[in-house]
Protein backbone atom coordinates (compact mmCIF):
# COMPACT_ATOMS: atom_id res chain seq x y z
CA UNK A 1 43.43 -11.18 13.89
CA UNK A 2 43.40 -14.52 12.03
CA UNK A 3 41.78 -16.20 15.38
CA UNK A 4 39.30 -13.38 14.73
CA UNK A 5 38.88 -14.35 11.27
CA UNK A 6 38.06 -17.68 11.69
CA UNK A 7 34.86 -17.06 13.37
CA UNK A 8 31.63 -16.75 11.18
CA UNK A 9 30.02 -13.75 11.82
CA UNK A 10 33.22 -11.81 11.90
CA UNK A 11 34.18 -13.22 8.77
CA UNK A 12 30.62 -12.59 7.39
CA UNK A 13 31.01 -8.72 8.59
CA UNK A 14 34.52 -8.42 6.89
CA UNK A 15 33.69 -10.22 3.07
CA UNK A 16 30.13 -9.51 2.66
CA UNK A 17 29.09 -6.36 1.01
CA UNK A 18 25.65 -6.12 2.00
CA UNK A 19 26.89 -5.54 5.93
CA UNK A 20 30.66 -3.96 5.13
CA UNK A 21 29.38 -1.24 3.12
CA UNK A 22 26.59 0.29 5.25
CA UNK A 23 29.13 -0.32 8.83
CA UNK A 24 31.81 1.80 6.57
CA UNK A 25 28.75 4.39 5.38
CA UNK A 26 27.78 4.50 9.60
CA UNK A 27 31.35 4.97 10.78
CA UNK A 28 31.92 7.88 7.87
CA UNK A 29 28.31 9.58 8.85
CA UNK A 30 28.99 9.15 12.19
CA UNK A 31 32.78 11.38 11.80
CA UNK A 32 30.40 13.89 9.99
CA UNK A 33 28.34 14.56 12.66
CA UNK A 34 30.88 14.24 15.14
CA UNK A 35 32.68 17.06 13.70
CA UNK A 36 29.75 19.08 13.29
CA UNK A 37 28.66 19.09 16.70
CA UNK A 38 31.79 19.87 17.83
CA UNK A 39 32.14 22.90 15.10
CA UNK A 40 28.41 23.67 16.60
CA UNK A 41 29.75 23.77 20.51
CA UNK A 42 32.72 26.25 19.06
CA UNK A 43 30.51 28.95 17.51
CA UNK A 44 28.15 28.63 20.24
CA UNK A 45 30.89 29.66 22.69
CA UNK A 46 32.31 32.24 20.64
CA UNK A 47 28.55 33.84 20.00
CA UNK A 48 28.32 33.83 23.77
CA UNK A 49 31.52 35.36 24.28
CA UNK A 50 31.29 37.67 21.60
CA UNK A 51 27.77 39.09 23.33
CA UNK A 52 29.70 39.07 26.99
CA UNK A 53 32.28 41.56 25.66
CA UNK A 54 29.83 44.01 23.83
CA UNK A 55 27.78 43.85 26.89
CA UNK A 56 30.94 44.57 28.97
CA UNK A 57 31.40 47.39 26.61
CA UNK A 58 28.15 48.93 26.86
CA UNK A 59 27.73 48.53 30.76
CA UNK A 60 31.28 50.90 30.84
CA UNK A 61 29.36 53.44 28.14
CA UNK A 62 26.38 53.70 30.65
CA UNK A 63 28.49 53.66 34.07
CA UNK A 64 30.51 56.81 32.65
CA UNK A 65 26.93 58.66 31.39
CA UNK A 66 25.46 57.34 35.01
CA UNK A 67 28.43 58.84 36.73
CA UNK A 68 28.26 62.34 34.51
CA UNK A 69 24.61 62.64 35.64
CA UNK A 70 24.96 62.35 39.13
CA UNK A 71 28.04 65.07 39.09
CA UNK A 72 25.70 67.18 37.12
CA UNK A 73 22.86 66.75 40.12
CA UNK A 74 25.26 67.21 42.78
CA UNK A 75 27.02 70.66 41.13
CA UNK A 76 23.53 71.80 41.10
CA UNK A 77 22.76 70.87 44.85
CA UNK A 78 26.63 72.51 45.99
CA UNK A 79 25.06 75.57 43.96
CA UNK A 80 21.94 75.33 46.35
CA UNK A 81 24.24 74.65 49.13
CA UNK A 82 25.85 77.59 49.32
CA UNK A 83 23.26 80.23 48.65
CA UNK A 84 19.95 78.84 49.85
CA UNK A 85 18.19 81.70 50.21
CA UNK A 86 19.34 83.30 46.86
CA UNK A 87 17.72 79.46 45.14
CA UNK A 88 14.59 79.20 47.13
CA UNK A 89 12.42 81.09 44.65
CA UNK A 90 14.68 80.67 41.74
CA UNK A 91 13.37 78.14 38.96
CA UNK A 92 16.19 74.96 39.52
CA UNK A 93 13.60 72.66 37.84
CA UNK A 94 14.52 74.41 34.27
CA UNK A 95 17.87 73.77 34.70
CA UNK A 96 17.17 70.18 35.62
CA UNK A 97 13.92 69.19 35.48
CA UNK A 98 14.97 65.50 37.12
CA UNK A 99 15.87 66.88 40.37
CA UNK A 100 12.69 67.03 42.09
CA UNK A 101 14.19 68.38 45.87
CA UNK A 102 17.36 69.39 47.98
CA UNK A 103 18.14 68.99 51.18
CA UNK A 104 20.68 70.52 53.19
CA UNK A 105 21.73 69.34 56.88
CA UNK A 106 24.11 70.93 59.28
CA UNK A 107 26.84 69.29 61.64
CA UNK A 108 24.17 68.73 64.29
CA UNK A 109 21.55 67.15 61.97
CA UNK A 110 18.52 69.74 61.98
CA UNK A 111 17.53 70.60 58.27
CA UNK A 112 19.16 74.09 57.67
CA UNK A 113 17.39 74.60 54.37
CA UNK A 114 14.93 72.43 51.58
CA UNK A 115 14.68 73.98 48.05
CA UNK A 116 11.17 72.86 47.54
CA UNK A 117 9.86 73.67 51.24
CA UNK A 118 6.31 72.25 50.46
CA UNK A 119 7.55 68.75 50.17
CA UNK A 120 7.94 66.39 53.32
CA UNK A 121 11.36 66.19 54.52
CA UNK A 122 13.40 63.10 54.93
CA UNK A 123 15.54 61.85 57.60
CA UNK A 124 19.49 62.95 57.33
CA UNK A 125 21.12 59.66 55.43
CA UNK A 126 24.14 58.37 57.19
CA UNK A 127 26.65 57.15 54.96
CA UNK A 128 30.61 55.93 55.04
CA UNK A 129 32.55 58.70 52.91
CA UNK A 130 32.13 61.86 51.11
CA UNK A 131 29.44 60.46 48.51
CA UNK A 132 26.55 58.11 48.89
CA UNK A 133 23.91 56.93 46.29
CA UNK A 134 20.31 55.10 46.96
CA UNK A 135 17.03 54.70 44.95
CA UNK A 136 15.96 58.39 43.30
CA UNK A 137 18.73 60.23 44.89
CA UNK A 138 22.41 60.63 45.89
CA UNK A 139 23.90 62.56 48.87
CA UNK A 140 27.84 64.13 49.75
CA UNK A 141 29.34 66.20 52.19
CA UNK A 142 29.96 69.91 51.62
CA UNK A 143 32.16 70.97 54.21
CA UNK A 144 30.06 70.14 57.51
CA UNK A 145 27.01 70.19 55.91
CA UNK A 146 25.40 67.33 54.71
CA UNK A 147 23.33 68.20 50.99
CA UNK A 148 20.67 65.51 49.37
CA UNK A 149 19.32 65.84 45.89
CA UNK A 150 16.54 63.80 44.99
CA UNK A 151 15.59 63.26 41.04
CA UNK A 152 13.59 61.03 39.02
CA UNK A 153 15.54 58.03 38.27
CA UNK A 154 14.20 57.04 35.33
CA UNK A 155 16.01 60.11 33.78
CA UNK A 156 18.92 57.88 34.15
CA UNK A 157 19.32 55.56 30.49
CA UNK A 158 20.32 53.06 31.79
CA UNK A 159 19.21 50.92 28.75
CA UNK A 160 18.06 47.55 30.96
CA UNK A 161 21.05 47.32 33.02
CA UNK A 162 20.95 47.99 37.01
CA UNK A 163 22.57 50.54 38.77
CA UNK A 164 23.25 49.11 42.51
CA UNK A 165 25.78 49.46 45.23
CA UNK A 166 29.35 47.28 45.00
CA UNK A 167 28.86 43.81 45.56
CA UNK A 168 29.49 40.62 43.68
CA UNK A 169 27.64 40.26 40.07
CA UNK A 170 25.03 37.37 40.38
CA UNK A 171 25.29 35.34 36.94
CA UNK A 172 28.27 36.51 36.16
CA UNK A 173 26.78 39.60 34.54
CA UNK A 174 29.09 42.07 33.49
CA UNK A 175 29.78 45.28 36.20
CA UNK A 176 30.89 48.81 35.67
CA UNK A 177 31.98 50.83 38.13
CA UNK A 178 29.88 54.49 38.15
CA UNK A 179 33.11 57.15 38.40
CA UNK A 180 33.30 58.94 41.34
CA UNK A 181 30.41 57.61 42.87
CA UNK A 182 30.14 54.20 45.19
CA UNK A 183 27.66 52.73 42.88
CA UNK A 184 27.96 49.98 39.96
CA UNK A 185 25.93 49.59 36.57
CA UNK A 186 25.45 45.63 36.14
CA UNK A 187 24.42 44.52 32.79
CA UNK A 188 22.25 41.93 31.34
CA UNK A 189 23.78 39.05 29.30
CA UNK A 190 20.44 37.61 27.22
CA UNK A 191 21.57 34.47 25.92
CA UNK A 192 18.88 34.23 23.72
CA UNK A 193 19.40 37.11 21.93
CA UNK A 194 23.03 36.62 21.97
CA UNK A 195 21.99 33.58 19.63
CA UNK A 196 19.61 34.78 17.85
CA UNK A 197 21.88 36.03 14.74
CA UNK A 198 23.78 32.39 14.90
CA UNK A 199 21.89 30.98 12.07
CA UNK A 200 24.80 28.06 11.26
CA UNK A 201 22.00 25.37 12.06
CA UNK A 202 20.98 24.85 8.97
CA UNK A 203 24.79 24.54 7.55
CA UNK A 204 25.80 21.79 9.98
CA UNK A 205 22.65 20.22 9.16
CA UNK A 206 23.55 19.90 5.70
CA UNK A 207 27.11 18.89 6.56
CA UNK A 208 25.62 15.78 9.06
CA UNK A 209 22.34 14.99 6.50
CA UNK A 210 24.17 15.31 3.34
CA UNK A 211 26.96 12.53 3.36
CA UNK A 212 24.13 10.22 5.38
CA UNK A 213 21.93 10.29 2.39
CA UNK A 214 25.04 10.31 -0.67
CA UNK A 215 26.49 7.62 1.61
CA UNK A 216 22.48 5.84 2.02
CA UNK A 217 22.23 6.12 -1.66
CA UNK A 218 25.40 4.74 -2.58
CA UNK A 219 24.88 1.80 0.56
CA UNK A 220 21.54 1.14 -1.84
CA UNK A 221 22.87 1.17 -4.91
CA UNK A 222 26.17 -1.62 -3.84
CA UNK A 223 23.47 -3.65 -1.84
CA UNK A 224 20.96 -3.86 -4.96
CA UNK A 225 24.40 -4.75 -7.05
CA UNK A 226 25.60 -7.51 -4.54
CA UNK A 227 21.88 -9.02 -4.03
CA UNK A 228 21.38 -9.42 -7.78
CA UNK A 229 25.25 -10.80 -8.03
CA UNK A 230 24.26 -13.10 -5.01
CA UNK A 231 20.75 -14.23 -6.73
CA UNK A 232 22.51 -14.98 -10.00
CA UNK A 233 24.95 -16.84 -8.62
CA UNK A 234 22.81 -18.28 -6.61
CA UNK A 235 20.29 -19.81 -9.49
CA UNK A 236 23.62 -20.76 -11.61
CA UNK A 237 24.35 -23.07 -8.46
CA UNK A 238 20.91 -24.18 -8.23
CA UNK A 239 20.97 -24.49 -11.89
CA UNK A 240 23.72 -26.65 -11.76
CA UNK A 241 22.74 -29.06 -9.20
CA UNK A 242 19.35 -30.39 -11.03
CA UNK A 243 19.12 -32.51 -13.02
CA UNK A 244 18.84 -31.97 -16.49
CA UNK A 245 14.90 -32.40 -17.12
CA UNK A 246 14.37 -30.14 -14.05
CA UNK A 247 16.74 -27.48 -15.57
CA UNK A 248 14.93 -27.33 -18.71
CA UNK A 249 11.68 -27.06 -16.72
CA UNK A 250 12.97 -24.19 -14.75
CA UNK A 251 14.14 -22.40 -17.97
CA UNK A 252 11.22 -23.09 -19.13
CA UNK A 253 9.08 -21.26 -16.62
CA UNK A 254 11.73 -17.94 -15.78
CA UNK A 255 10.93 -17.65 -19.49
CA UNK A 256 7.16 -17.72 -19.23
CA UNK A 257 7.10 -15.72 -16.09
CA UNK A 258 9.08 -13.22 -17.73
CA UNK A 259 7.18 -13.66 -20.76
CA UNK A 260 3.66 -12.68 -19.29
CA UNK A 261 5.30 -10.06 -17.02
CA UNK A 262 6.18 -8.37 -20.70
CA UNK A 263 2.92 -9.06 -22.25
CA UNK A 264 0.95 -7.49 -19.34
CA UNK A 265 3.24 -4.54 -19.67
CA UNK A 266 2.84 -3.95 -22.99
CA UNK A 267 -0.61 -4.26 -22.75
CA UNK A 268 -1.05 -1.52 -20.30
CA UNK A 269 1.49 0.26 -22.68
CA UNK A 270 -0.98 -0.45 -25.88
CA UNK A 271 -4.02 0.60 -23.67
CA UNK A 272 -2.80 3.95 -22.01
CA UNK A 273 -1.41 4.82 -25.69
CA UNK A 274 -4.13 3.82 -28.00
CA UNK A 275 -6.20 5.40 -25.56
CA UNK A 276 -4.70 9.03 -25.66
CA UNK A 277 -4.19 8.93 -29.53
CA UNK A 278 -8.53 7.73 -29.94
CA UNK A 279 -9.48 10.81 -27.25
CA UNK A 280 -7.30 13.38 -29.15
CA UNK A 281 -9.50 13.07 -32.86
CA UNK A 282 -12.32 12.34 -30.52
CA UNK A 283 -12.47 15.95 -29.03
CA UNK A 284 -12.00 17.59 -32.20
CA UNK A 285 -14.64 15.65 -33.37
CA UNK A 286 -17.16 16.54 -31.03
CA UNK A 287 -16.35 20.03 -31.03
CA UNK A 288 -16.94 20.55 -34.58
CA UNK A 289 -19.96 18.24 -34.45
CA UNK A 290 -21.42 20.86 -31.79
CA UNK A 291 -20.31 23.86 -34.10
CA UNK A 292 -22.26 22.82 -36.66
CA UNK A 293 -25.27 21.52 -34.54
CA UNK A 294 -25.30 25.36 -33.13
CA UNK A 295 -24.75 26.58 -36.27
CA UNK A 296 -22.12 28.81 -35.09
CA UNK A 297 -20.69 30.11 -38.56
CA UNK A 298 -24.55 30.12 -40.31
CA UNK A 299 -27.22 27.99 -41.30
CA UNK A 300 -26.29 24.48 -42.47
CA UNK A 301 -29.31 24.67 -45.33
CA UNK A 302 -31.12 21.25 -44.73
CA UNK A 303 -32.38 20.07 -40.95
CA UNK A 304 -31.04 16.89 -41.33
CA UNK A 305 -27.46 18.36 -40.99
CA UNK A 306 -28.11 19.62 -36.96
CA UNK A 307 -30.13 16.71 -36.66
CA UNK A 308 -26.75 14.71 -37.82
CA UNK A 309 -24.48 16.65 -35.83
CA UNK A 310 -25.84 16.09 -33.24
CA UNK A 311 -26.29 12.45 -33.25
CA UNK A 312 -22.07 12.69 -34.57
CA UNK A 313 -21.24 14.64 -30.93
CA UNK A 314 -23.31 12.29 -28.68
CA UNK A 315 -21.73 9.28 -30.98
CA UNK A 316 -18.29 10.96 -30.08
CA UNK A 317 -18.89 11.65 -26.27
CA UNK A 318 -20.25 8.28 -25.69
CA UNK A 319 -17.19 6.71 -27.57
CA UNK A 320 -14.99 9.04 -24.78
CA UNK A 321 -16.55 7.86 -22.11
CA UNK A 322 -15.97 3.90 -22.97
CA UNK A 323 -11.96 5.31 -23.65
CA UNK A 324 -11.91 6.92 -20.69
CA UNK A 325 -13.15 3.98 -18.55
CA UNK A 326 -10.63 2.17 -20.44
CA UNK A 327 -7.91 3.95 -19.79
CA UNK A 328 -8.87 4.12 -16.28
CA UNK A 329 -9.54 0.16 -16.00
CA UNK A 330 -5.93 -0.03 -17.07
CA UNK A 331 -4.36 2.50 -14.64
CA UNK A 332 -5.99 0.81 -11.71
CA UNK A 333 -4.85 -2.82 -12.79
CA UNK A 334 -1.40 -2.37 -13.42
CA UNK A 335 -1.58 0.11 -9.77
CA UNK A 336 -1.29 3.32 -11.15
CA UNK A 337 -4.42 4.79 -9.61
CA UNK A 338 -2.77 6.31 -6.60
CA UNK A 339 -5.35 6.07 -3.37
CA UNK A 340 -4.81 8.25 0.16
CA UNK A 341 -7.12 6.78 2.49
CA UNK A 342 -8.50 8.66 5.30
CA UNK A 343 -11.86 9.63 7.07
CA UNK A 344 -14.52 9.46 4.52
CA UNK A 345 -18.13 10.46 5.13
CA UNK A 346 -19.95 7.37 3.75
CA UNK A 347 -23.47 8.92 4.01
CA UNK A 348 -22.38 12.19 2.99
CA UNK A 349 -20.79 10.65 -0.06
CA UNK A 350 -23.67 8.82 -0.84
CA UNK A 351 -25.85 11.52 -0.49
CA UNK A 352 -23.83 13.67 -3.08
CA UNK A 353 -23.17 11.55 -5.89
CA UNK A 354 -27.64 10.95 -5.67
CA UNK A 355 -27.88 14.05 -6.00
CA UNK A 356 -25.31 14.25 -8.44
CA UNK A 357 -27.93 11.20 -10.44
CA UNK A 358 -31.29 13.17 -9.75
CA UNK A 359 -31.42 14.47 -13.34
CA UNK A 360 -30.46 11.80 -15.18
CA UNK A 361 -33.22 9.77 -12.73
CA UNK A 362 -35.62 12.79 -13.53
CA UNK A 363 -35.43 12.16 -17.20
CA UNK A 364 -36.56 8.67 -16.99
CA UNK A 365 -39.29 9.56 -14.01
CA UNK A 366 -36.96 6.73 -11.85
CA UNK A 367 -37.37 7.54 -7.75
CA UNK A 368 -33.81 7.89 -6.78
CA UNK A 369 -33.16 8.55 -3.40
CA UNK A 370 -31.05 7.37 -0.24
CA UNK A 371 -33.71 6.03 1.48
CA UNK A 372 -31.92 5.83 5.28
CA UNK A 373 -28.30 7.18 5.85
CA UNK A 374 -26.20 6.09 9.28
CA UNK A 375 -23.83 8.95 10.10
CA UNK A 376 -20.33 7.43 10.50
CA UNK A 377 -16.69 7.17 9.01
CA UNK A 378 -15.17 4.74 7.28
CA UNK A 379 -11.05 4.39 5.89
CA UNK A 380 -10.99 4.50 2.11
CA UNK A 381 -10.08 7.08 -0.34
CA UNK A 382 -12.83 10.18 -1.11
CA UNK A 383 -12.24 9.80 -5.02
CA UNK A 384 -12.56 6.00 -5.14
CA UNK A 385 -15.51 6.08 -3.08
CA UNK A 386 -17.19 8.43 -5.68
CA UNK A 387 -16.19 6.90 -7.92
CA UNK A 388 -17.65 3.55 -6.78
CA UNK A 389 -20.90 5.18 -6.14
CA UNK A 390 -21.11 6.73 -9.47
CA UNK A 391 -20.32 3.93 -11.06
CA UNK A 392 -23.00 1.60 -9.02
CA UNK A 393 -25.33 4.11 -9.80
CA UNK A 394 -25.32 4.52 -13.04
CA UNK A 395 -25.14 0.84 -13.85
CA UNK A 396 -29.03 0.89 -11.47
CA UNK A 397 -30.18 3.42 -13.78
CA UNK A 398 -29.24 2.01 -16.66
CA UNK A 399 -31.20 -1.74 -16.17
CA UNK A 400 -34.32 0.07 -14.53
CA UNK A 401 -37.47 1.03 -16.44
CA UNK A 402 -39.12 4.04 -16.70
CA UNK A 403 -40.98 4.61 -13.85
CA UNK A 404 -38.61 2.07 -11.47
CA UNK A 405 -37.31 3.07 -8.14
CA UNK A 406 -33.64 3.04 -6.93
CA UNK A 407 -32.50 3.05 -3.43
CA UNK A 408 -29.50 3.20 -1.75
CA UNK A 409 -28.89 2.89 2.13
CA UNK A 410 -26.01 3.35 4.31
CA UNK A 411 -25.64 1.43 7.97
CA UNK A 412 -22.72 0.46 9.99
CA UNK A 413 -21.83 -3.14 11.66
CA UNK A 414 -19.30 -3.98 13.62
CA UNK A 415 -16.07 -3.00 11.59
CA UNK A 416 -17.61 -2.14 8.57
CA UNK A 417 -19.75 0.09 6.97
CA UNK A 418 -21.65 -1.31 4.15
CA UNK A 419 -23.90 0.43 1.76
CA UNK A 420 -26.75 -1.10 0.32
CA UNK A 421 -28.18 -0.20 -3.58
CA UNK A 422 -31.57 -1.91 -4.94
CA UNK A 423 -33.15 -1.01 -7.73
CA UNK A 424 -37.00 -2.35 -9.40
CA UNK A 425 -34.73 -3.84 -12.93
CA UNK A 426 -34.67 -7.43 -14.17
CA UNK A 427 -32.17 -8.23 -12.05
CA UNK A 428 -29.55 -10.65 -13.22
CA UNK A 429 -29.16 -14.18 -13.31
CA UNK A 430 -27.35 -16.59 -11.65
CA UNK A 431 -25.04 -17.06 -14.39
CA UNK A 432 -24.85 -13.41 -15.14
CA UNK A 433 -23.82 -12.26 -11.03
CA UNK A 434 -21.11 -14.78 -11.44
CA UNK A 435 -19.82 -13.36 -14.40
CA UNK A 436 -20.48 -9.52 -12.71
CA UNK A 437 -17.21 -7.40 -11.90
CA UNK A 438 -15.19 -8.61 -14.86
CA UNK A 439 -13.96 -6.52 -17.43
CA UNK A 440 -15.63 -5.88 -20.18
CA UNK A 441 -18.59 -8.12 -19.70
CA UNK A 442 -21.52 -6.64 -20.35
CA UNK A 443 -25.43 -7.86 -20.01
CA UNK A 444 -27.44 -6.48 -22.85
CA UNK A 445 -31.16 -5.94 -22.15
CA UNK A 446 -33.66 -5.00 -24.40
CA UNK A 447 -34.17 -1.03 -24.78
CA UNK A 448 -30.87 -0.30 -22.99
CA UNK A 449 -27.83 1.04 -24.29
CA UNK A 450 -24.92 -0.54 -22.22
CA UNK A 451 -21.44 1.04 -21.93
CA UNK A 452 -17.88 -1.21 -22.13
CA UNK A 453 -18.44 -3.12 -19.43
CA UNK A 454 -16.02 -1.88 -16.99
CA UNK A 455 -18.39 0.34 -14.65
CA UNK A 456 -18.46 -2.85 -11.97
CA UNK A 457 -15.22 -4.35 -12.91
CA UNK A 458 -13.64 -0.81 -12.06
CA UNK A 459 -16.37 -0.43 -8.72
CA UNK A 460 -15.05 -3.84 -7.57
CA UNK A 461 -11.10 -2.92 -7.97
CA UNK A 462 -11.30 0.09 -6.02
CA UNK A 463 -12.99 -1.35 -3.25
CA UNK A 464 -10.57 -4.67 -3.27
CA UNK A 465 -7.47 -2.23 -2.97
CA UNK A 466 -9.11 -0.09 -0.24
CA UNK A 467 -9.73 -3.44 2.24
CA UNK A 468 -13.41 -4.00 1.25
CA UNK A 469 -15.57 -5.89 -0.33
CA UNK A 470 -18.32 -5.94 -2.84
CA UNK A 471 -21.22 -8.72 -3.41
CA UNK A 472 -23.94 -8.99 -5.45
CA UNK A 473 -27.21 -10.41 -4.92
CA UNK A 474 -30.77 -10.30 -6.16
CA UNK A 475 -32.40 -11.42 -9.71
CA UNK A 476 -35.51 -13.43 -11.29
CA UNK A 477 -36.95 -10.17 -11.75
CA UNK A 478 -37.02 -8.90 -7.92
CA UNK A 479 -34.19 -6.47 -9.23
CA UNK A 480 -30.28 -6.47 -8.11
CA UNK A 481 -28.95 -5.68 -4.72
CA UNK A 482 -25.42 -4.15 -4.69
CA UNK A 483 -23.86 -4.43 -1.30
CA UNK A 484 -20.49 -2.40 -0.70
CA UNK A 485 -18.46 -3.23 2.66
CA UNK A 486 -15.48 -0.73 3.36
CA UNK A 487 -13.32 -0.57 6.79
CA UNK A 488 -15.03 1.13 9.73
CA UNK A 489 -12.85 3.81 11.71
């Protein structure tokens, strides 16, 4: 064991915690479901044994009624038998409507009598002792005549078992013997719906699934414990073997790492909760402010007051937009804004969120309209991607003139679909498209009211996190040209 020791990888298995704990949390899962599938194997047996001895059961309960049947039909054919001519015109069917002829033979063979005369006789059946059974009938000797009674047989309930002549049971399906009769009831053993009550599954699944994940919780927990134990002592020996200056230096930096990791938390912090508490007043606000432009509870006296209102609710909704772009900005920075990519219609998308525009374009007489529109699919999420259009959009409406047309058109490349935006504006400059996409920069242009400045910055987020790309081109008064690039599928 010490030889064993010695070597590095066993020694590395035996003292380090990171590989001991999950082998131990293996080995212990591993007894689990050991035992389970044992326990599994057991009840599956007994199931399937407990079916095989009800079955053996209920194959008996038939043979007896089988054999009690048969007696019945041959008491009525001994009746017949004996007094042929007294039963020929007599009514046997109401006393058993199964039996649907007798037959009676004498020593020599020749049919001596046949209750039901119109039917087509049957050849005399040679059999080995005084009863014999076959398919709709059963025949036995009666002194040295030989009597047949044929009958329906699926009179006989026999409940999906077999009724056959002795031999070996196939399958080893339980047998019955019929009493009194050469003949045997074999049963059916269904596995399937011997099984189909053994609902246990679920329990042994528990048993195997719940100490793997306690025991893959607690393996993730130790690990986590022994790699931040390892990294500390780790750094204290790095710590230790710099120099001085160097050690001061690396202080120096853990502490403004950690420094701006804390500022940029508690700036998404300030952001998210500032804000929620500026939206909250802000609704109430424009509520009332529309109460009292609609006059709701009476006449405000002067029209200045609606006129004031009014200008206090669009004051209040614009201020909720720029809070909720905020808030949104800051969500998406610090990865908040969750994104499930999949197929996305890019021409479809583009063609809603126009139409989504139209009014807003109607009210300034601006053409709005996507101009050409490739059908294709591309990988990205459908809320960013309206997003991103609605923002692009709105940003083209907002630095065209009355009376200006904006375009947008969708093609695909290879890889990529890109959709193209132009609008008939000013454009921007060439200092102004470098400065485009960050937050809160805004251009201001004369006659336009701009927003916070995060409609781009937010636009070109989304499509850096879904594996695209954004430029922007255009300017000197030829307009702007927004190009968006997003995976092809």
């Amino acid at each position: 064991m010490a030889v064993l020791l010695e070597r590095p990888l066993i020694r590395r298995l035996v003292r380090d915690g990171r590989y001991t704990v999950p082998i131990c949390i293996i080995l212990i899962c591993g007894c689990f479901a050991a035992a389970a599938l044992l326990q599994m194997r057991l009840a599956r047996s007994h199931a399937l044994a407990q079916a095989a001895t009800f079955e053996r059961e209920r194959t008996g309960i038939i043979a007896r009624a089988t054999g009690q049947s048969l007696d019945r039909y041959a008491r009525l054919g001994a009746v017949f038998a004996a007094s042929p001519q007294q039963y020929r015109s007599a009514d046997l069917g109401q006393a058993e409507p199964a039996i649907r002829d007798i037959l009676v033979w004498d020593a020599a063979g020749f049919l001596r009598a046949q209750w039901r005369a119109a039917n087509d006789a049957i050849a005399r059946p040679i059999f080995v002792g005084p009863r014999a059974g076959f398919a709709g009938g059963l025949a036995f000797r009666k002194g040295a005549d030989t009597v047949a009674v044929l009958f329906d047989p699926e009179t006989l309930d026999l409940g999906g078992a077999r009724l056959a002549s002795p031999m070996p049971s196939h399958e080893g399906a339980p047998v019955a013997a019929v009493p009194g009769w050469p003949l045997q009831v074999e049963g059916r053993l269904d596995e399937k719906t011997a099984l189909a009550d053994w609902q246990t599954l679920p329990l042994y699944l528990f048993v195997i699934l719940g100490p793997a994940l306690v025991g893959a919780w607690l393996a993730a927990l130790f690990v986590g414990a022994f790699e931040r134990h390892a990294k500390a002592a780790r750094a204290v020996r790095a710590l230790k073997s710099t120099r001085p200056v160097e050690a001061k230096l690396m202080v120096r930096l853990a502490n403004a790492e950690r420094g701006a990791m804390e500022a940029l938390r508690s700036k998404s912090e300030f952001m998210a909760h500032m804000s929620h508490e500026l939206r909250t007043p802000l609704n109430a606000v424009i509520g009332f402010s529309d109460i009292v432009a609609g006059e709701m509870f009476g006449p405000c006296g002067h029209p200045k007051y609606r006129e004031y209102a009014r200008d206090i609710g669009e004051a209040g909704r614009n201020l909720h937009a720029k809070i909720g772009d905020i808030l949104e900005f800051a969500n998406i920075e610090a990865g908040r804004f969750p994104l499930s990519e999949e197929a996305v219609d890019l021409a479809g998308q583009a063609a809603a969120c126009v139409e989504e525009q139209q009014g807003r374009a109607f009210s300034r007489r601006i053409s709005l309209s996507l101009a050409f529109g490739e059908p294709g699919l591309v990988r990205a999420d459908t809320k960013a991607v309206r997003r991103i259009l609605t923002n692009l959009l709105a940003n083209a409406l907002t630095y065209t003139a009355e009376g200006g047309i904006v375009r947008a058109d969708v093609r695909f490349e290879e890889g990529a679909g890109v959709l193209t935006l132009s609008d008939s504006g000013a454009g921007f400059t060439a200092g102004e498209a470098a400065l485009a996409g960050r937050p809160f920069q805004r251009f201001d242009r004369a006659g336009t009211v701009t927003g916070a400045g995060l409609g781009l910055a937010i636009a070109m987020e989304l499509v850096r996190r879904m594996g695209g790309a954004m430029r922007l081109a255009g300017g000197g008064g030829n307009g702007a040209v927004m190009e968006v690039r997003l995976p092809r599928l």
